[in-house]
C-alpha atoms as a PDB file:
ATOM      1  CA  UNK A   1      -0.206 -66.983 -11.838  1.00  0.00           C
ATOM      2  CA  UNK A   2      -0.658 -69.262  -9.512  1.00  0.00           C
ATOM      3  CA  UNK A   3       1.062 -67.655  -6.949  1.00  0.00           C
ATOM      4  CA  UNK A   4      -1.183 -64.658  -6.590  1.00  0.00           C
ATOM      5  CA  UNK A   5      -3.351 -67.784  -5.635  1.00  0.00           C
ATOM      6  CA  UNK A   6      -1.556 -69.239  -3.183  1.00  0.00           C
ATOM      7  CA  UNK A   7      -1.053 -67.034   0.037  1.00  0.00           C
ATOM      8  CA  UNK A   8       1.690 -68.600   1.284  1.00  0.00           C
ATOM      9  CA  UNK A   9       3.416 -67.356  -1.311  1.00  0.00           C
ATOM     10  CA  UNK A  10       1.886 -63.942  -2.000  1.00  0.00           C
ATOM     11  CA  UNK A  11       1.939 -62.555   1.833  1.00  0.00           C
ATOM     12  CA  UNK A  12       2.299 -59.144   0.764  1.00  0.00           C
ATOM     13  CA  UNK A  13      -1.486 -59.644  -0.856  1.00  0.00           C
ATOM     14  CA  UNK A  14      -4.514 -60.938   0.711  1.00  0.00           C
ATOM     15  CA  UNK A  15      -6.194 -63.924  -1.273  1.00  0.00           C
ATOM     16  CA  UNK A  16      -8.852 -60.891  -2.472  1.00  0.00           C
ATOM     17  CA  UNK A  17      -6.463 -58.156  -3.795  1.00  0.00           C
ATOM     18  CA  UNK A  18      -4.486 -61.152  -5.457  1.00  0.00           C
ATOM     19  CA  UNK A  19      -7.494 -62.685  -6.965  1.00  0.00           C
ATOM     20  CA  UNK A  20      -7.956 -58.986  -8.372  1.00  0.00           C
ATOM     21  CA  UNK A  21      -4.885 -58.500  -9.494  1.00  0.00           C
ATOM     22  CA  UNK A  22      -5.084 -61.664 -11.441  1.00  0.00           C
ATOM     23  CA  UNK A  23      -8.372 -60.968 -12.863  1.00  0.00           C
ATOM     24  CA  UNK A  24      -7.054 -57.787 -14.325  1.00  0.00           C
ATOM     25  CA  UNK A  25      -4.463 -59.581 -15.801  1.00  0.00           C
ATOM     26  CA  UNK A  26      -6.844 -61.986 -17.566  1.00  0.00           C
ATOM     27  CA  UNK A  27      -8.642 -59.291 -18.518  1.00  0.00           C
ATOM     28  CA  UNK A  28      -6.157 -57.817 -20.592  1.00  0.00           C
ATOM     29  CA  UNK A  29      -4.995 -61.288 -22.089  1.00  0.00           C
ATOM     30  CA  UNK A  30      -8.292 -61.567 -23.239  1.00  0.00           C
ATOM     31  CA  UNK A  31      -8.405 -57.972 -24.765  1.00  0.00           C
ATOM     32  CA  UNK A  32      -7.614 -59.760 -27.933  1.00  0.00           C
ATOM     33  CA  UNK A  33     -10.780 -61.327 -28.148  1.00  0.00           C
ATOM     34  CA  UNK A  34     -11.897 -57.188 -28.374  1.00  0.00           C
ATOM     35  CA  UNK A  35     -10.492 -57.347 -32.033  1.00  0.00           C
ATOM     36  CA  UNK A  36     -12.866 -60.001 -33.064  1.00  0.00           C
ATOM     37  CA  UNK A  37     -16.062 -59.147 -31.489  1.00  0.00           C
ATOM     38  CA  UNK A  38     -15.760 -61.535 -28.921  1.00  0.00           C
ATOM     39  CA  UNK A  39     -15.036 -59.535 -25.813  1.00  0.00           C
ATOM     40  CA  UNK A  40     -17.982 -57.057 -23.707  1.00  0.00           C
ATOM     41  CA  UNK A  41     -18.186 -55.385 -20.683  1.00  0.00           C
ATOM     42  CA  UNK A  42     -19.998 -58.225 -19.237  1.00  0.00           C
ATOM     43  CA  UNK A  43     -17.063 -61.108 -20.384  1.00  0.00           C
ATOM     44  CA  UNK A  44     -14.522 -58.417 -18.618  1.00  0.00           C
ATOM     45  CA  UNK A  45     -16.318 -58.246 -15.661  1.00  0.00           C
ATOM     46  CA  UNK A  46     -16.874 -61.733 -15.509  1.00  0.00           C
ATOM     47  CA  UNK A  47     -13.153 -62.831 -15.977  1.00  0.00           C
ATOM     48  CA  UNK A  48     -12.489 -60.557 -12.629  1.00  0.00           C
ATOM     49  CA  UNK A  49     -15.068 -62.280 -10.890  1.00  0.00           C
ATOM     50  CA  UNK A  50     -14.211 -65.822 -11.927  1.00  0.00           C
ATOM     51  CA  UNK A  51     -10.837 -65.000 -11.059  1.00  0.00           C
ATOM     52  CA  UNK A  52     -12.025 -64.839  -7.517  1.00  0.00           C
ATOM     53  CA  UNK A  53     -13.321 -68.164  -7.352  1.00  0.00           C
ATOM     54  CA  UNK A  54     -10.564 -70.054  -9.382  1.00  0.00           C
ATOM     55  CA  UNK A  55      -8.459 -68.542  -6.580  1.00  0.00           C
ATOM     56  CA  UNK A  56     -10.968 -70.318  -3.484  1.00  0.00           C
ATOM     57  CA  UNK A  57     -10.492 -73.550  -5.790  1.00  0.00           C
ATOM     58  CA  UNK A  58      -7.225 -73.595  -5.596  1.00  0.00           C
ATOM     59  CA  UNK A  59      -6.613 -73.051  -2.255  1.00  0.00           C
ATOM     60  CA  UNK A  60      -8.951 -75.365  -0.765  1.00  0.00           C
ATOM     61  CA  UNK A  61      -7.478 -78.214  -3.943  1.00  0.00           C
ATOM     62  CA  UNK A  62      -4.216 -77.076  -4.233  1.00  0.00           C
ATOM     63  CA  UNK A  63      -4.762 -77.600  -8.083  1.00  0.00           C
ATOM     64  CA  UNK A  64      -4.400 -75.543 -11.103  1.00  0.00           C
ATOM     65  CA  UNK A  65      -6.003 -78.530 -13.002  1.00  0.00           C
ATOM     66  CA  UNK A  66      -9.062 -78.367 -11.726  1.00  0.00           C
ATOM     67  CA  UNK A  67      -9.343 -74.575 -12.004  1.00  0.00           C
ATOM     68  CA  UNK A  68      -8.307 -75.169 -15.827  1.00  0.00           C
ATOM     69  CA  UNK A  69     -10.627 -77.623 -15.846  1.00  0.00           C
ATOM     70  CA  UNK A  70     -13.391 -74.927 -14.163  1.00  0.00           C
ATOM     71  CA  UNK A  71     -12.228 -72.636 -16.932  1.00  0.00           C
ATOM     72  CA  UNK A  72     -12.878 -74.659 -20.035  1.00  0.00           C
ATOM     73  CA  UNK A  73     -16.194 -76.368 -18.127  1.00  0.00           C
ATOM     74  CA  UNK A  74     -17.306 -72.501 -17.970  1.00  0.00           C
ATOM     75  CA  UNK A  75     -15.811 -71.229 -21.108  1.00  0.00           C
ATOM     76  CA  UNK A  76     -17.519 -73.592 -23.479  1.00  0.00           C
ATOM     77  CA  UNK A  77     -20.642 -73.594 -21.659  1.00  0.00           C
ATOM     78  CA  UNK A  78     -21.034 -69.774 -22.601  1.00  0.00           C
ATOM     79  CA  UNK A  79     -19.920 -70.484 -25.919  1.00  0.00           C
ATOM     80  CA  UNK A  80     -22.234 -73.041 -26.736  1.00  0.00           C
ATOM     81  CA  UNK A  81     -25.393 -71.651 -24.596  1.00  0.00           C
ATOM     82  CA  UNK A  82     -24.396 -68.084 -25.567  1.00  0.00           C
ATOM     83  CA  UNK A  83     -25.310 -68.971 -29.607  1.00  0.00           C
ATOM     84  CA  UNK A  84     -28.516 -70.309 -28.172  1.00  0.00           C
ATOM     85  CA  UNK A  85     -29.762 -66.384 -27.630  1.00  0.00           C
ATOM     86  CA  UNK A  86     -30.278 -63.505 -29.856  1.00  0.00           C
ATOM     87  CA  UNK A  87     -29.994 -59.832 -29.476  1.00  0.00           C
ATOM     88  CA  UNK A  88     -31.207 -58.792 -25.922  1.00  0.00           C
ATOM     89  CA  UNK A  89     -31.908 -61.886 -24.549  1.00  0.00           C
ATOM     90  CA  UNK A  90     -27.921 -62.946 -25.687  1.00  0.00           C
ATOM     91  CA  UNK A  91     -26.947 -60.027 -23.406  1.00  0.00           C
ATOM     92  CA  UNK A  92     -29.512 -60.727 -20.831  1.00  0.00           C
ATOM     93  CA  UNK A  93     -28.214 -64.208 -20.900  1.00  0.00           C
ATOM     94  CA  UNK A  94     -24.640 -62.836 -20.101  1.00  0.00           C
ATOM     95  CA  UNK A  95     -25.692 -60.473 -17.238  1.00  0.00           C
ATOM     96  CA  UNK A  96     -27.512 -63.244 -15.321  1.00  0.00           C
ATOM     97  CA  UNK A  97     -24.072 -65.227 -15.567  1.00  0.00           C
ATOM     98  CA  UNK A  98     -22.140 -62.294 -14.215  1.00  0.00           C
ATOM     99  CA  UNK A  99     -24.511 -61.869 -11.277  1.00  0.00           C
ATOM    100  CA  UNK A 100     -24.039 -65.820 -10.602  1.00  0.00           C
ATOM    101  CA  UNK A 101     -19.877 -65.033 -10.494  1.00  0.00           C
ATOM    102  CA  UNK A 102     -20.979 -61.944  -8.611  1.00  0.00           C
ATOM    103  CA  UNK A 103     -22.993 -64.022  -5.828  1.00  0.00           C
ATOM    104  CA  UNK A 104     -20.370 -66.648  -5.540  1.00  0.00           C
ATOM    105  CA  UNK A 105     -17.482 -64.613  -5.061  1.00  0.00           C
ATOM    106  CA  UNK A 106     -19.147 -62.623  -2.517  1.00  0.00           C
ATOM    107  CA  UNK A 107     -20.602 -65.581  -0.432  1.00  0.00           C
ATOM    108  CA  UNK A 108     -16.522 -66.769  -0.784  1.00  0.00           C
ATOM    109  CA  UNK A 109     -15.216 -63.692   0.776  1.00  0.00           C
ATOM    110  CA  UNK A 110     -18.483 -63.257   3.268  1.00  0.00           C
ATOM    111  CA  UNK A 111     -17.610 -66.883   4.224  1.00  0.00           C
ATOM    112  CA  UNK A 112     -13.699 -66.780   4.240  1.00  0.00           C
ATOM    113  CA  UNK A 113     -12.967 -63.147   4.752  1.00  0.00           C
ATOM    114  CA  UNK A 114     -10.594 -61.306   2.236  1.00  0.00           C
ATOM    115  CA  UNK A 115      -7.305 -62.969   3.922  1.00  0.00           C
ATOM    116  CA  UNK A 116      -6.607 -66.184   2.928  1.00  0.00           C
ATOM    117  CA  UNK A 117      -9.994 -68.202   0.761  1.00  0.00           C
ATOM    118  CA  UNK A 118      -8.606 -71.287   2.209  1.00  0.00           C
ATOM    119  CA  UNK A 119     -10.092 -73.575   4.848  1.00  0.00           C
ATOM    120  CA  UNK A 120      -9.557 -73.082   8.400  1.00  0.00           C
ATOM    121  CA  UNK A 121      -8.968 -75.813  11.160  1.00  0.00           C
ATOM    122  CA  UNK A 122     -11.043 -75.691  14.426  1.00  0.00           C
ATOM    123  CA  UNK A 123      -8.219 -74.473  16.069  1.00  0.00           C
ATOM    124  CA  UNK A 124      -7.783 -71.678  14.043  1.00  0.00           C
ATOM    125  CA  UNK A 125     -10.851 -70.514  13.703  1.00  0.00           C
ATOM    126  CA  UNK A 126     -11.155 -70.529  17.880  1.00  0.00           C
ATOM    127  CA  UNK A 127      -8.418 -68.192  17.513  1.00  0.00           C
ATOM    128  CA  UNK A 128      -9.840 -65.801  15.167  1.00  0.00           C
ATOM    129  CA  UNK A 129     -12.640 -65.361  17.880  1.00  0.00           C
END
């Protein structure tokens, strides 16, 4: 998986289409959760989205750790917070953290461009201009 990160690697895709790509693989790994009540539209949409920024952290770290460690930080926050709402406001709860995976991985791609979500050095960005 970590390749579709890592554009070095994965020149055929840009870091956007791979971070897709990868989301819709999570997605389907966490179909699963589907049989147990545990997976919506929202937690779909939000593993694609997510996926996009675990890829930016990984380029600009080079680690999978930390994006693990993004994963879990995230994961049992919604788990935790999540039992914390009822009903609506449960669901409510889970759009408003969709839109925040929404407005990160958009400011990541308006900032980096769909390329590569790495950093760029002076130099390269002069020649981009």
């Amino acid at each position: 998986m970590a390749r579709l990160c890592d554009t070095a690697s994965a020149s055929k895709h840009s870091a956007l289409a791979g971070s897709l790509i990868l989301g819709a693989i999570r997605a389907i790994w966490h179909f699963p959760l589907g049989l147990v009540g545990d997976l919506s539209v929202y937690g779909t949409v939000n593993v694609v989205l997510a996926a996009v920024v675990f890829t930016w952290l990984y380029q600009n770290t080079g680690s999978v750790l930390l994006a693990i460690l993004m994963h879990v930080t995230h994961q049992n926050s919604v788990r935790f917070l999540g039992k914390v709402f009822i009903d609506a406001d449960h669901v409510q709860q889970q759009w408003i953290g969709v839109a925040i995976w929404a407005v990160a991985a958009v400011a990541i791609v308006a900032v980096y461009g769909t390329e590569s979500f790495a950093r760029r050095s002076a130099t390269q960005l002069a020649g981009a201009v």
